[in-house]
C-alpha atoms as a PDB file:
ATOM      1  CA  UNK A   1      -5.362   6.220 -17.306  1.00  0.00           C
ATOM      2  CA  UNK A   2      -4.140   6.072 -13.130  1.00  0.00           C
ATOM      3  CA  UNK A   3      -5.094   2.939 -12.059  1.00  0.00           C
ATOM      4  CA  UNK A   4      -7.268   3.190  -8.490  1.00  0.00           C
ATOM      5  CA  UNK A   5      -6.565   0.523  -5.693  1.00  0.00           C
ATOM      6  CA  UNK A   6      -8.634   0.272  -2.863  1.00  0.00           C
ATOM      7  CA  UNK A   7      -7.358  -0.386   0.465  1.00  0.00           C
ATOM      8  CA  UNK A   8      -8.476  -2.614   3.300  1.00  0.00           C
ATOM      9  CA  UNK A   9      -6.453  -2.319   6.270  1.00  0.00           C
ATOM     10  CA  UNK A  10      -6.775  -4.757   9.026  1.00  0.00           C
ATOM     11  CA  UNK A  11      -6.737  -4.551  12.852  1.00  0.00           C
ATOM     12  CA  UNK A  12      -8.569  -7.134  15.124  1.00  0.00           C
ATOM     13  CA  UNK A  13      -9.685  -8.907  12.094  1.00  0.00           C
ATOM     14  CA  UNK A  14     -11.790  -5.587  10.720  1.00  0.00           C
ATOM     15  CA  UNK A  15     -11.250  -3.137   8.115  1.00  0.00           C
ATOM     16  CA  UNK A  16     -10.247  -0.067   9.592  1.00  0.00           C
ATOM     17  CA  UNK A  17      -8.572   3.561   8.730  1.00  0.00           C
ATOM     18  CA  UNK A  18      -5.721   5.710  10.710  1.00  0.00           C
ATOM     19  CA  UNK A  19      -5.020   9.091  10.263  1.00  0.00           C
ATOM     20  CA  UNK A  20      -0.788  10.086   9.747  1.00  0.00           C
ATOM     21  CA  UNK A  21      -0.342   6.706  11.217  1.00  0.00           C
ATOM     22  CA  UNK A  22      -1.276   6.746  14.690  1.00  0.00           C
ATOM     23  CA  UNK A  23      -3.177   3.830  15.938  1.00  0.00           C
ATOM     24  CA  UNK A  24      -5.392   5.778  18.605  1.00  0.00           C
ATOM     25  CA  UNK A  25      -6.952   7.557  15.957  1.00  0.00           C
ATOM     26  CA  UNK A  26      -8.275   4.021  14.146  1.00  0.00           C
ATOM     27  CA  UNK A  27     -11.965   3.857  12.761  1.00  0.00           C
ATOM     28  CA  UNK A  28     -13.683   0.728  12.055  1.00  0.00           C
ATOM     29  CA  UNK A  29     -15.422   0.712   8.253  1.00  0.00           C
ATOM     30  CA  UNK A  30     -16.520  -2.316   8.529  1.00  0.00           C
ATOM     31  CA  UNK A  31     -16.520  -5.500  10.278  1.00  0.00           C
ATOM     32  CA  UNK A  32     -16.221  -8.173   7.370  1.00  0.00           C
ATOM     33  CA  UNK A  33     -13.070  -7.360   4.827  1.00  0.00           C
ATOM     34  CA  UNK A  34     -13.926 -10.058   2.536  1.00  0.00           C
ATOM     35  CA  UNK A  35     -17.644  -8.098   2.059  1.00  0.00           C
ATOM     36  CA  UNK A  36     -15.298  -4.601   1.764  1.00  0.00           C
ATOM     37  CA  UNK A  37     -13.253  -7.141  -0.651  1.00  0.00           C
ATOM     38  CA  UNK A  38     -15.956  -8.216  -2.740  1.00  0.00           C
ATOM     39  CA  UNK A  39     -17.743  -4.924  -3.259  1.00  0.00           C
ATOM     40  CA  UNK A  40     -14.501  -3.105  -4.691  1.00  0.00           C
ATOM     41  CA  UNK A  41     -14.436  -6.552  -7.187  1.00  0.00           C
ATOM     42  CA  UNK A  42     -17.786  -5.960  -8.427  1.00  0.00           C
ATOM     43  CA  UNK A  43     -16.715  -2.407  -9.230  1.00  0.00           C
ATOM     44  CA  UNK A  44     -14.009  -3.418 -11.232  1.00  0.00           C
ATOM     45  CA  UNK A  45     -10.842  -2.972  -9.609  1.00  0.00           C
ATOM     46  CA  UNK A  46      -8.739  -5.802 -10.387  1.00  0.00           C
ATOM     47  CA  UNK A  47      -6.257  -4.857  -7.478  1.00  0.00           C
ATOM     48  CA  UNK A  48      -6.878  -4.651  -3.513  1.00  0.00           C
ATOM     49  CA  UNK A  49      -3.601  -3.028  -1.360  1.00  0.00           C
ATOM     50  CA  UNK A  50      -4.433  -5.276   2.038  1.00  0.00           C
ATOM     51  CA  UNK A  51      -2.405  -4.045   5.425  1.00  0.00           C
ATOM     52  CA  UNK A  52      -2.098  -6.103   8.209  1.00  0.00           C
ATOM     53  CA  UNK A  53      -1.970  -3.119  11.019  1.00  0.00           C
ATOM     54  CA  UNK A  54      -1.607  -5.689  14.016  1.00  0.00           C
ATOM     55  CA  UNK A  55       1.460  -7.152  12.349  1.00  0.00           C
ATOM     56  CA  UNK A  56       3.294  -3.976  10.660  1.00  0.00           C
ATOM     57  CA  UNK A  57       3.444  -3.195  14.766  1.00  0.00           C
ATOM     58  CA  UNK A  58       4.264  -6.881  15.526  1.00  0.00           C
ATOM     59  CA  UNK A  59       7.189  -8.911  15.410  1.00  0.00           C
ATOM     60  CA  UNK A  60       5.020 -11.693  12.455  1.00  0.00           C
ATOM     61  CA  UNK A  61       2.033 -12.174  10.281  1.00  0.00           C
ATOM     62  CA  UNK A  62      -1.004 -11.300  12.054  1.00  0.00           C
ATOM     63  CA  UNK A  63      -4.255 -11.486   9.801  1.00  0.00           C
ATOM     64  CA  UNK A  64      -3.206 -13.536   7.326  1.00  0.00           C
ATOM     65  CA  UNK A  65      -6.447 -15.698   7.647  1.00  0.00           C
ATOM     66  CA  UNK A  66      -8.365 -12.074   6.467  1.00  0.00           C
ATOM     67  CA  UNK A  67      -6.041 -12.559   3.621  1.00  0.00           C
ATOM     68  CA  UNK A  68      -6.730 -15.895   2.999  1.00  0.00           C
ATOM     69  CA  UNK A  69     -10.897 -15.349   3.575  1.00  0.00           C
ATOM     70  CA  UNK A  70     -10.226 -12.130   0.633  1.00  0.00           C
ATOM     71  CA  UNK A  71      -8.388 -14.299  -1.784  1.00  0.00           C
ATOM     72  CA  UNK A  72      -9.935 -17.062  -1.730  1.00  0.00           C
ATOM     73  CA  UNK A  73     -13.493 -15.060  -1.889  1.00  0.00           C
ATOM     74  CA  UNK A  74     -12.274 -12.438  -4.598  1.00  0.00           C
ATOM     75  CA  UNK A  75     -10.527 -12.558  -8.446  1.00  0.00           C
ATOM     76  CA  UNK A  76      -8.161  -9.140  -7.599  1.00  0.00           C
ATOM     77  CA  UNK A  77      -4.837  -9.631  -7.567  1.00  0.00           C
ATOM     78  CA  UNK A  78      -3.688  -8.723  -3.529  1.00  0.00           C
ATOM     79  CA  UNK A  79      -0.307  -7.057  -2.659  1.00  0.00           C
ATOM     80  CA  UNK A  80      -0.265  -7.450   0.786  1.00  0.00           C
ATOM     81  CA  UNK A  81       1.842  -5.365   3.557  1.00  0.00           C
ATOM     82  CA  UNK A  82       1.974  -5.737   7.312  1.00  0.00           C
ATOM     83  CA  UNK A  83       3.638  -7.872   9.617  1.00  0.00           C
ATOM     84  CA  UNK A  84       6.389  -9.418   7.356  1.00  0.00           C
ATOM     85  CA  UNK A  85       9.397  -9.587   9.536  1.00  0.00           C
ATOM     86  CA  UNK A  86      10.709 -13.153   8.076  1.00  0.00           C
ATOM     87  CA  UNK A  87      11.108 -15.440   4.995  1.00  0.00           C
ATOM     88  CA  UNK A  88       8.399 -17.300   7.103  1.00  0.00           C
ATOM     89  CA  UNK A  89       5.711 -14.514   6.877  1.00  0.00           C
ATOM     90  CA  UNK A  90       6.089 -14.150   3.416  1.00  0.00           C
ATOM     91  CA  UNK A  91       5.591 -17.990   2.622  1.00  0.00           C
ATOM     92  CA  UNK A  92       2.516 -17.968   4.501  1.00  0.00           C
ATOM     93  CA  UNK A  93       1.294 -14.323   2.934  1.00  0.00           C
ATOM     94  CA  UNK A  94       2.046 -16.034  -0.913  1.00  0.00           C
ATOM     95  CA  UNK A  95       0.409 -19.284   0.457  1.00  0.00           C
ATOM     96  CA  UNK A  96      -2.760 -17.689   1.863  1.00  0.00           C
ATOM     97  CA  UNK A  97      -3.275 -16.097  -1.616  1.00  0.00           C
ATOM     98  CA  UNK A  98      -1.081 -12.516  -1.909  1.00  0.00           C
ATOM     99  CA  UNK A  99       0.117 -12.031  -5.346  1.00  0.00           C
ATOM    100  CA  UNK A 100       2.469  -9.448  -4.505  1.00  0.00           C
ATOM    101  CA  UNK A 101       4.003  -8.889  -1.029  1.00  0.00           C
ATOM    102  CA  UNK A 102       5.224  -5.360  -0.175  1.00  0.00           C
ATOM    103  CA  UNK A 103       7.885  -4.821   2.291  1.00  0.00           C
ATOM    104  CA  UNK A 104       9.108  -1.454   3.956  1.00  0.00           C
ATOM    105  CA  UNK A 105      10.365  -1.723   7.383  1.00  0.00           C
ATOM    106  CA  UNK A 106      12.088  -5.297   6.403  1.00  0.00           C
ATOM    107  CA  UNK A 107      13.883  -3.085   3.512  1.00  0.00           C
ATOM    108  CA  UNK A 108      15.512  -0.640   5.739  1.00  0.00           C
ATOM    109  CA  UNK A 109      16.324  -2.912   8.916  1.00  0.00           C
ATOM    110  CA  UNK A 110      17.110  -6.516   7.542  1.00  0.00           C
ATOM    111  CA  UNK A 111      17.925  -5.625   3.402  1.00  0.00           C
ATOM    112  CA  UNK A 112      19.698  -8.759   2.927  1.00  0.00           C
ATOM    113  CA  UNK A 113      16.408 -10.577   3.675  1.00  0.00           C
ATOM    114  CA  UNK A 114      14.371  -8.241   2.451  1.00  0.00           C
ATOM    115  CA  UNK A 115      17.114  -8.941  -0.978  1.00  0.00           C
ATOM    116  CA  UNK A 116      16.873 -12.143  -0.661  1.00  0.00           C
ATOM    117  CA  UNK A 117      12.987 -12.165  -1.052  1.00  0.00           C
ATOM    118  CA  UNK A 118      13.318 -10.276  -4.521  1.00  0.00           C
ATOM    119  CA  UNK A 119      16.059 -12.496  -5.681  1.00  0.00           C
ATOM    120  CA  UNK A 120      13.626 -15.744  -4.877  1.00  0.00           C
ATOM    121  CA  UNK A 121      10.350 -14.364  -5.922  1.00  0.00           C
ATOM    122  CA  UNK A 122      11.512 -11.658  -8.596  1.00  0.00           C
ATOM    123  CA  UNK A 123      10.665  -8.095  -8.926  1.00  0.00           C
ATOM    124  CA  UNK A 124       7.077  -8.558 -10.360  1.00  0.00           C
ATOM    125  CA  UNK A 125       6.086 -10.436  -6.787  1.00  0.00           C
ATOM    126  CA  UNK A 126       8.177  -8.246  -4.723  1.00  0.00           C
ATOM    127  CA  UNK A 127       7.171  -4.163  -3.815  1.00  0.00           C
ATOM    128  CA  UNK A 128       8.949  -2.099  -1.690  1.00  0.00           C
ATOM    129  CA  UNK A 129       7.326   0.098   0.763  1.00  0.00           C
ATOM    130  CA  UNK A 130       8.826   3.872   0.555  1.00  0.00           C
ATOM    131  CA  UNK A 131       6.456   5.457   3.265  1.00  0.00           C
ATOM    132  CA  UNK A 132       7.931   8.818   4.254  1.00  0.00           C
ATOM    133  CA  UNK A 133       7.755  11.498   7.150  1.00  0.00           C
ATOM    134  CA  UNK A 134       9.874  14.792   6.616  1.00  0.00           C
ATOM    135  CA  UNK A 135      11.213  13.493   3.501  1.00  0.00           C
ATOM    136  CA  UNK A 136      12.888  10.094   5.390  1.00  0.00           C
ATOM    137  CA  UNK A 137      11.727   6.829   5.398  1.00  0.00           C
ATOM    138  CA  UNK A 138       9.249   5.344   8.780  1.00  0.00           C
ATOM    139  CA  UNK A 139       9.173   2.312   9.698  1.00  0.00           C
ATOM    140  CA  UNK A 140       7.322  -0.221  12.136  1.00  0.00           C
ATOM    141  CA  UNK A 141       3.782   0.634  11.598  1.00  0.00           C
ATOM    142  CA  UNK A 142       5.423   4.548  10.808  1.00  0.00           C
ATOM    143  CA  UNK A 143       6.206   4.066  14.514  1.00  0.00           C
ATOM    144  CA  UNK A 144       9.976   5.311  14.383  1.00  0.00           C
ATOM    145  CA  UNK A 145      11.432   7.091  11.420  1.00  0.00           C
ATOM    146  CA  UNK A 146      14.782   6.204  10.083  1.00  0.00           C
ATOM    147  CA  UNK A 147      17.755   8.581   8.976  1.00  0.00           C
ATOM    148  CA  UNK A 148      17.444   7.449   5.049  1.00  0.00           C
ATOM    149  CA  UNK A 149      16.375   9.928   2.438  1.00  0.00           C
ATOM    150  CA  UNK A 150      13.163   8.939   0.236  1.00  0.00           C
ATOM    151  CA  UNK A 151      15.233   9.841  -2.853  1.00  0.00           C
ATOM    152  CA  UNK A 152      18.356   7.924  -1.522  1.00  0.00           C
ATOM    153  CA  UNK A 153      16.657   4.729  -0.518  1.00  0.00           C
ATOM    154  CA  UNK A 154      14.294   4.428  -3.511  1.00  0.00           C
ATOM    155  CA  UNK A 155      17.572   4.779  -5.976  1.00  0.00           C
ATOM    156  CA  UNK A 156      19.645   2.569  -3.934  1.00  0.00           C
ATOM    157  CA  UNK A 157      16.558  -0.419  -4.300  1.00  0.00           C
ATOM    158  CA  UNK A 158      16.225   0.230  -7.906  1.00  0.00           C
ATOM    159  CA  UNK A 159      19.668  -0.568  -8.728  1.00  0.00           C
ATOM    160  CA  UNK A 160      18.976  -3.737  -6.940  1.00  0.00           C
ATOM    161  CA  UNK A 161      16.181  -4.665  -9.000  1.00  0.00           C
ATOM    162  CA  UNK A 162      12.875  -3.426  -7.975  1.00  0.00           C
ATOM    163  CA  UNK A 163      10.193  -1.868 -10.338  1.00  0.00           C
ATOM    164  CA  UNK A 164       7.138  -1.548  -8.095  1.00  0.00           C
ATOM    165  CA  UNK A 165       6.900   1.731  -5.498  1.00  0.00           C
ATOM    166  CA  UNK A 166       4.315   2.140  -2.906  1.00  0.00           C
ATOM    167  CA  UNK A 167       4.902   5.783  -1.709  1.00  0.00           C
ATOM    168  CA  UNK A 168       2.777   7.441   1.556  1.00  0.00           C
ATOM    169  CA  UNK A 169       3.586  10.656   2.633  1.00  0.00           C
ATOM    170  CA  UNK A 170       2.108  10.212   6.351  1.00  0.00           C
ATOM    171  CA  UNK A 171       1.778  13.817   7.151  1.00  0.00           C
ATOM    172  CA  UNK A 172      -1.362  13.410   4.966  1.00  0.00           C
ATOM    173  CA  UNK A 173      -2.511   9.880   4.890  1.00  0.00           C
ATOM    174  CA  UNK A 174      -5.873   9.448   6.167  1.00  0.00           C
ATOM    175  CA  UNK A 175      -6.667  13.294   6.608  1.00  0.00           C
ATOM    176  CA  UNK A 176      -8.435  13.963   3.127  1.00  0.00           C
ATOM    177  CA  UNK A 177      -5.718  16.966   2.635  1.00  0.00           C
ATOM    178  CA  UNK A 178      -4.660  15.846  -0.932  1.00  0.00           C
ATOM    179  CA  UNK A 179      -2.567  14.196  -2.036  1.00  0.00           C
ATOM    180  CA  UNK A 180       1.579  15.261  -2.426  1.00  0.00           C
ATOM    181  CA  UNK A 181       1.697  15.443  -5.897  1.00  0.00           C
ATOM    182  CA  UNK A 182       5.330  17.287  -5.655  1.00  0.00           C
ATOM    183  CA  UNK A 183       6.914  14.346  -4.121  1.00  0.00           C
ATOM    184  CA  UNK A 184       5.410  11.948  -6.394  1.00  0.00           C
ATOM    185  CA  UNK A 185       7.134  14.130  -9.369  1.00  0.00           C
ATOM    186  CA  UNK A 186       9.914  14.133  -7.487  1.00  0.00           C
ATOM    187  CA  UNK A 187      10.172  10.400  -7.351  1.00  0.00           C
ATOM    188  CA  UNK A 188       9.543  10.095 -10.844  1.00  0.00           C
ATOM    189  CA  UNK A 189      11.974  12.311 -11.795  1.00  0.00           C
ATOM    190  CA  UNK A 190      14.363  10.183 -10.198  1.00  0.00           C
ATOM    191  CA  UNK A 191      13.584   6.940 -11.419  1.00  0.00           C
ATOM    192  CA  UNK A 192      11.395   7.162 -14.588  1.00  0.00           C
ATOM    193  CA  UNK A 193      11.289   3.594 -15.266  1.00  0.00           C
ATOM    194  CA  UNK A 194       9.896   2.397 -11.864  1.00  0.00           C
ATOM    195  CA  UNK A 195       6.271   2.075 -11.126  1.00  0.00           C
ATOM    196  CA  UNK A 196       5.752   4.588  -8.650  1.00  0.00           C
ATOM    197  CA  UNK A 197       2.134   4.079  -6.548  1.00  0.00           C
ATOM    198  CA  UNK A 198       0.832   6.803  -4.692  1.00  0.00           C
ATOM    199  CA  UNK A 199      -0.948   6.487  -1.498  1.00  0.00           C
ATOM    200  CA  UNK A 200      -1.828   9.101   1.068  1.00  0.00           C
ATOM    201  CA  UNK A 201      -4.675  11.715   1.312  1.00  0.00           C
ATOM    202  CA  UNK A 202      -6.426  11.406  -1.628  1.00  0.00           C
ATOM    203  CA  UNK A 203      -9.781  13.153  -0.961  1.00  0.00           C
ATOM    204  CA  UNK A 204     -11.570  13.095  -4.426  1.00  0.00           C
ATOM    205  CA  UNK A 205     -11.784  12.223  -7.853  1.00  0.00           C
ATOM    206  CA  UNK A 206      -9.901  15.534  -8.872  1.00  0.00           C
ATOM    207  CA  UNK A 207      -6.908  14.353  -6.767  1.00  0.00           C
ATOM    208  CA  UNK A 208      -6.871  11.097  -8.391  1.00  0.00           C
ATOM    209  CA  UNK A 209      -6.981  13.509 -11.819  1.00  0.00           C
ATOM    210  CA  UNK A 210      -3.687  15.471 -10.365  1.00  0.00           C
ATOM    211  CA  UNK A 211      -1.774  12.602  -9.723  1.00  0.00           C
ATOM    212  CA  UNK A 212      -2.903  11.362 -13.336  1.00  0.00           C
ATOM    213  CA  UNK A 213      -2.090  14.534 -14.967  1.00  0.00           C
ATOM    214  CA  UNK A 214       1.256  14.509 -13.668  1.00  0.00           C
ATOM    215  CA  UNK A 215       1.475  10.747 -14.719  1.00  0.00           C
ATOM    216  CA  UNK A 216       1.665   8.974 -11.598  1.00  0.00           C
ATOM    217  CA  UNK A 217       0.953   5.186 -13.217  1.00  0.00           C
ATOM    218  CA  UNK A 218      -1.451   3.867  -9.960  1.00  0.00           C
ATOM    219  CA  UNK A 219      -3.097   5.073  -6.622  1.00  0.00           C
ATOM    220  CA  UNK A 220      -3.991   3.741  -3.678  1.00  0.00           C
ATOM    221  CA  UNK A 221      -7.116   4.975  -2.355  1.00  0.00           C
ATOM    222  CA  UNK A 222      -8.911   4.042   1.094  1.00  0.00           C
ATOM    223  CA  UNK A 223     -10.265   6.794   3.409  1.00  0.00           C
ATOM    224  CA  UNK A 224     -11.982   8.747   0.839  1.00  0.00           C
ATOM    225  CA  UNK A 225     -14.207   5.727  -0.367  1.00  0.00           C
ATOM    226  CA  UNK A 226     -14.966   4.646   3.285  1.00  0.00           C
ATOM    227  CA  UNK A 227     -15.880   8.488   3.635  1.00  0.00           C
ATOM    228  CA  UNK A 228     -18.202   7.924   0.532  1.00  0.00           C
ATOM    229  CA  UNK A 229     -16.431  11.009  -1.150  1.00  0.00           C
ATOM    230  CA  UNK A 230     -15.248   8.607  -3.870  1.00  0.00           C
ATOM    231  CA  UNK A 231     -18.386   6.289  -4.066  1.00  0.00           C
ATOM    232  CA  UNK A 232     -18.232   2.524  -5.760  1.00  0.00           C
ATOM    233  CA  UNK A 233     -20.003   4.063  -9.021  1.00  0.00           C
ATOM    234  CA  UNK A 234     -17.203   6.407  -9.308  1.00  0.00           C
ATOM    235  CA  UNK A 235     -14.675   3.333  -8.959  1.00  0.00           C
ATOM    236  CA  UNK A 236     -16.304   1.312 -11.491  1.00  0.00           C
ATOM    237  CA  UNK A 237     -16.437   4.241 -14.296  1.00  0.00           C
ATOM    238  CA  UNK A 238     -12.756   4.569 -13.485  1.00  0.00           C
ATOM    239  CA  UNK A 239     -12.231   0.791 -13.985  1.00  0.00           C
ATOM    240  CA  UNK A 240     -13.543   0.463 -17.434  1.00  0.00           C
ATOM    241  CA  UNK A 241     -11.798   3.796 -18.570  1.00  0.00           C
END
């Protein structure tokens, strides 16, 4: 059975959803994350995917306090994204609770620190972040877009040691559109033994069931639950599946 992460992401201290990326289109969901945080742990889920927004288009670690106030609040395990430019922000993300760090812009501009950080903290603590546009990799909050191929730059990663994917196609992140179930194959295809984790326009729980069928191993879902089209109920039936 797919495994279904919530999301909180995290702008001005509040949890809050984009759509394809662009920060003008942000909607606040909620005003406290660690109360967003806590209801997705009494549902079950025994991971939370945590973005800080304010630093993925910063030069450092924004909201790492809304990290510490989840973790220290919560039992899920937190893989935390956003902001982590520097061996720095990623001792005080592990410090203020993350279990698991994912980086993505790091892994395309700086890959001998973003290398470094899976050599010192090993592949189980370490996720990189494939998010795509046009089939190539975006970076800085998916404010630019680089010239490297999803395919190309989730290969070359592997064969330096990491297991753990988080994919988002942003042409449909935060639109409800479904979710791109091709690429997601496509990935898999590639590199079978990786943990591939979807994110990006999952709308229902029949999308979560496509991505399943097709044997995606985990989802991250965030829009749809805010939207109440996947409701806390739903969430906790899927937890004790």
């Amino acid at each position: 059975m797919i495994q279904v992460i919530p999301a909180i992401d995290i702008i001005g201290g509040k949890c809050v959803r984009l759509t394809r990326g662009d920060y003008d289109s942000f909607r606040v969901y909620g005003e406290d994350p660690v109360d967003m945080a806590k209801r997705f742990c009494d549902a079950g889920c025994r991971q939370l995917h945590v973005v800080d927004l304010d630093g993925a288009r910063s030069s450092h670690i924004v909201n790492y306090r809304a990290l510490e106030n989840i973790a220290s609040h919560t039992s899920m395990i937190i893989d935390f994204g956003g902001g982590l430019k520097s061996d720095e922000d990623v001792r005080i993300a592990f410090d203020c609770g993350a279990s698991m760090i994912t980086g993505g812009s790091i892994a395309v501009k700086s890959p001998e620190m973003f290398e470094g950080w899976l050599c010192r903290y090993g592949a189980e603590r370490v996720i990189l972040g494939a998010d795509v546009n046009g089939g190539k990799i975006a970076t800085d909050g998916w404010l630019e877009q680089s010239e490297h191929d999803l395919l190309d730059f989730i290969r070359d990663y592997y064969a330096k040691g990491i297991r753990q994917i988080i994919s988002t196609d942003i042409s449909v992140d935060g639109t409800l559109a479904g979710p791109s179930v091709g690429m997601y194959k496509a990935m898999m295809t590639a590199l079978p033994e990786a943990r591939i984790i979807a994110s990006g326009g999952v709308s229902s729980l029949d999308d979560i069931t496509s991505l399943d069928d097709v044997g995606v191993p985990a989802v991250i879902v965030g829009k749809a639950i805010y939207e109440g089209r996947i409701t806390l109920k739903d969430l906790e039936r899927i937890a004790i599946c």
